[in-house]
Protein backbone atom coordinates (compact mmCIF):
# COMPACT_ATOMS: atom_id res chain seq x y z
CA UNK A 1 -11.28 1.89 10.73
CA UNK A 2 -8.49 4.47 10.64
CA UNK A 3 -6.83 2.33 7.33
CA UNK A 4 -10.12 2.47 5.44
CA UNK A 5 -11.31 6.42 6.03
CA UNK A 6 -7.88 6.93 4.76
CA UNK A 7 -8.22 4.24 1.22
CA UNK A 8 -11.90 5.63 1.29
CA UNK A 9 -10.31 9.54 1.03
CA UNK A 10 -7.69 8.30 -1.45
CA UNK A 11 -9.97 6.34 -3.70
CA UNK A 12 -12.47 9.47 -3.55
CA UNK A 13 -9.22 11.77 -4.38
CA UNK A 14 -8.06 9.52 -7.11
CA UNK A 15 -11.31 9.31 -8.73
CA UNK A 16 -12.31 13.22 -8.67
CA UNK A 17 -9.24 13.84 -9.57
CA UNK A 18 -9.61 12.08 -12.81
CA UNK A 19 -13.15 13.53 -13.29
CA UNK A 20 -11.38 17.18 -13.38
CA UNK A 21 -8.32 16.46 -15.69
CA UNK A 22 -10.67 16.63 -18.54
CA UNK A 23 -11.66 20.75 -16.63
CA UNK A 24 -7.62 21.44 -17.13
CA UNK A 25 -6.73 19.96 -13.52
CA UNK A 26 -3.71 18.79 -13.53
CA UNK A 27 -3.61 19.07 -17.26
CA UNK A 28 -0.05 18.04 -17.83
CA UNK A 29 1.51 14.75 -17.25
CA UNK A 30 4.31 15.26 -14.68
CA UNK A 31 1.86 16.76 -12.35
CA UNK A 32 -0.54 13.69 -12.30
CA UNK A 33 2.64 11.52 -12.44
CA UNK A 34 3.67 13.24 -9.12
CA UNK A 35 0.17 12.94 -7.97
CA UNK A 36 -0.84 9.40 -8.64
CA UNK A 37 3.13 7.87 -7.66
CA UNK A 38 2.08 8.82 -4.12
CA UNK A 39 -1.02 7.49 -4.34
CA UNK A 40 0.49 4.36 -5.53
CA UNK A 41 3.46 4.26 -2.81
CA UNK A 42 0.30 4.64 -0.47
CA UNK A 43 -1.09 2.37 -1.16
CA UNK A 44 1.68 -0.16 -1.54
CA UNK A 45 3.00 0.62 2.04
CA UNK A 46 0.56 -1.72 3.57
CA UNK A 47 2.50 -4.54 1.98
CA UNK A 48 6.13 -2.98 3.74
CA UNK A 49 5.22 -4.79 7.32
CA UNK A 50 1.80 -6.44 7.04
CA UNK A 51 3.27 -9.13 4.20
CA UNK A 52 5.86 -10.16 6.10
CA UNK A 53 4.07 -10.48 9.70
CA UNK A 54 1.31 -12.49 7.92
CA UNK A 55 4.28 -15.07 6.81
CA UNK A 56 5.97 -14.97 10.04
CA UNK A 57 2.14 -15.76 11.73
CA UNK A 58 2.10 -18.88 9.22
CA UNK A 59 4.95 -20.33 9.51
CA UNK A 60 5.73 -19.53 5.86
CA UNK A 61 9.15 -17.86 7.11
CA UNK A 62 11.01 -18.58 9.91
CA UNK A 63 13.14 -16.21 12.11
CA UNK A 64 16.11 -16.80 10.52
CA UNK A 65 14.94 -15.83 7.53
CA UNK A 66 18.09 -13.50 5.46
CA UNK A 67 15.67 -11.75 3.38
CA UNK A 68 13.69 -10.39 6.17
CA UNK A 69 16.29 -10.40 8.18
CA UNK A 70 17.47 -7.51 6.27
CA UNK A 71 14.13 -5.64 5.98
CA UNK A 72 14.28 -5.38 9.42
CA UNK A 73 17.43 -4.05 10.32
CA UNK A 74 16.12 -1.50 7.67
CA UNK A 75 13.20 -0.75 9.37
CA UNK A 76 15.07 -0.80 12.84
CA UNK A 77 12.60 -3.00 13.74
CA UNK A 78 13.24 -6.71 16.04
CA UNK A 79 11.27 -10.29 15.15
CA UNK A 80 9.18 -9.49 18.03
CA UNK A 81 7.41 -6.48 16.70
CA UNK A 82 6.29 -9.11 13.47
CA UNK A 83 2.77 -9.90 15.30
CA UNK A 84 -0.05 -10.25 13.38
CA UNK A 85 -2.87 -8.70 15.15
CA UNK A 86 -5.37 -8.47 12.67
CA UNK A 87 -7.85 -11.40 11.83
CA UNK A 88 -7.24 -12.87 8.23
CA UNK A 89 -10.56 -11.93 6.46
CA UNK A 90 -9.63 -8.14 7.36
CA UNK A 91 -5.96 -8.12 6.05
CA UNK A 92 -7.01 -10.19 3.05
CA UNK A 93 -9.45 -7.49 2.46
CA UNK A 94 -7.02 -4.75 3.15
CA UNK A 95 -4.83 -6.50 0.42
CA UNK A 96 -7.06 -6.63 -2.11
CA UNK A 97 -8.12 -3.08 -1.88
CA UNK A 98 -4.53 -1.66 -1.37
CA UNK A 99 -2.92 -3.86 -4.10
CA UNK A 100 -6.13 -2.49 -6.74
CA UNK A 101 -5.47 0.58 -5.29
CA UNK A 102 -1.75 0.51 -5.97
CA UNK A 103 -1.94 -0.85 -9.35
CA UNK A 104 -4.96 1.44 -10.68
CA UNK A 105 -2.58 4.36 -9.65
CA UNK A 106 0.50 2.68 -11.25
CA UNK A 107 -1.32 2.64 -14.61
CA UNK A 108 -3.20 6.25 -14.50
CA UNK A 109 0.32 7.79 -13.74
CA UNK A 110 1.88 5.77 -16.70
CA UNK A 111 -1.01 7.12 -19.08
């Protein structure tokens, strides 16, 4: 619930947002740059953790994995703290609407 009021105020903020450029709000291009890169990096967060616990849940990657491996040392995070706690349907739905999200900012702040 938490996850979606805050896509649902993004979207919203995204979307009035581009209503009011044409009013002179945030009329020139590095502001909405600024604006819509942390939209996008928003967005794209969900994908930091949640991708790699739902391959870990599948068996797609196992523990030894290098590439994660690293991502967690990153993170200062431990294999253990990989649990997927979420049923499938929601995440898959949280994917979609973060990765749309993520790429419809992408492309407004490259316009």
């Amino acid at each position: 619930m938490f996850l979606g009021g805050i896509n649902s105020s993004l979207c919203l903020l995204s979307l009035l947002v581009l209503r009011a450029i044409g009013d002179g709000l945030f009329a020139k291009q590095k502001e909405r740059e600024i604006l819509y890169a942390s939209f996008a990096v928003g967005h794209f967060s969900q994908f930091i953790i949640n991708v790699p616990c739902f391959l870990v849940s599948k068996g797609l990657v196992d523990k030894k994995g290098k590439r994660l491996n690293s991502v967690l040392k990153a993170n200062n995070m431990k294999w253990q703290e990989l649990e997927w706690v979420k049923p499938d349907t929601t995440m898959l739905f949280i994917f979609v609407i973060d990765g749309l999200g993520f790429a419809a900012n992408a492309y407004v702040m490259s316009q």
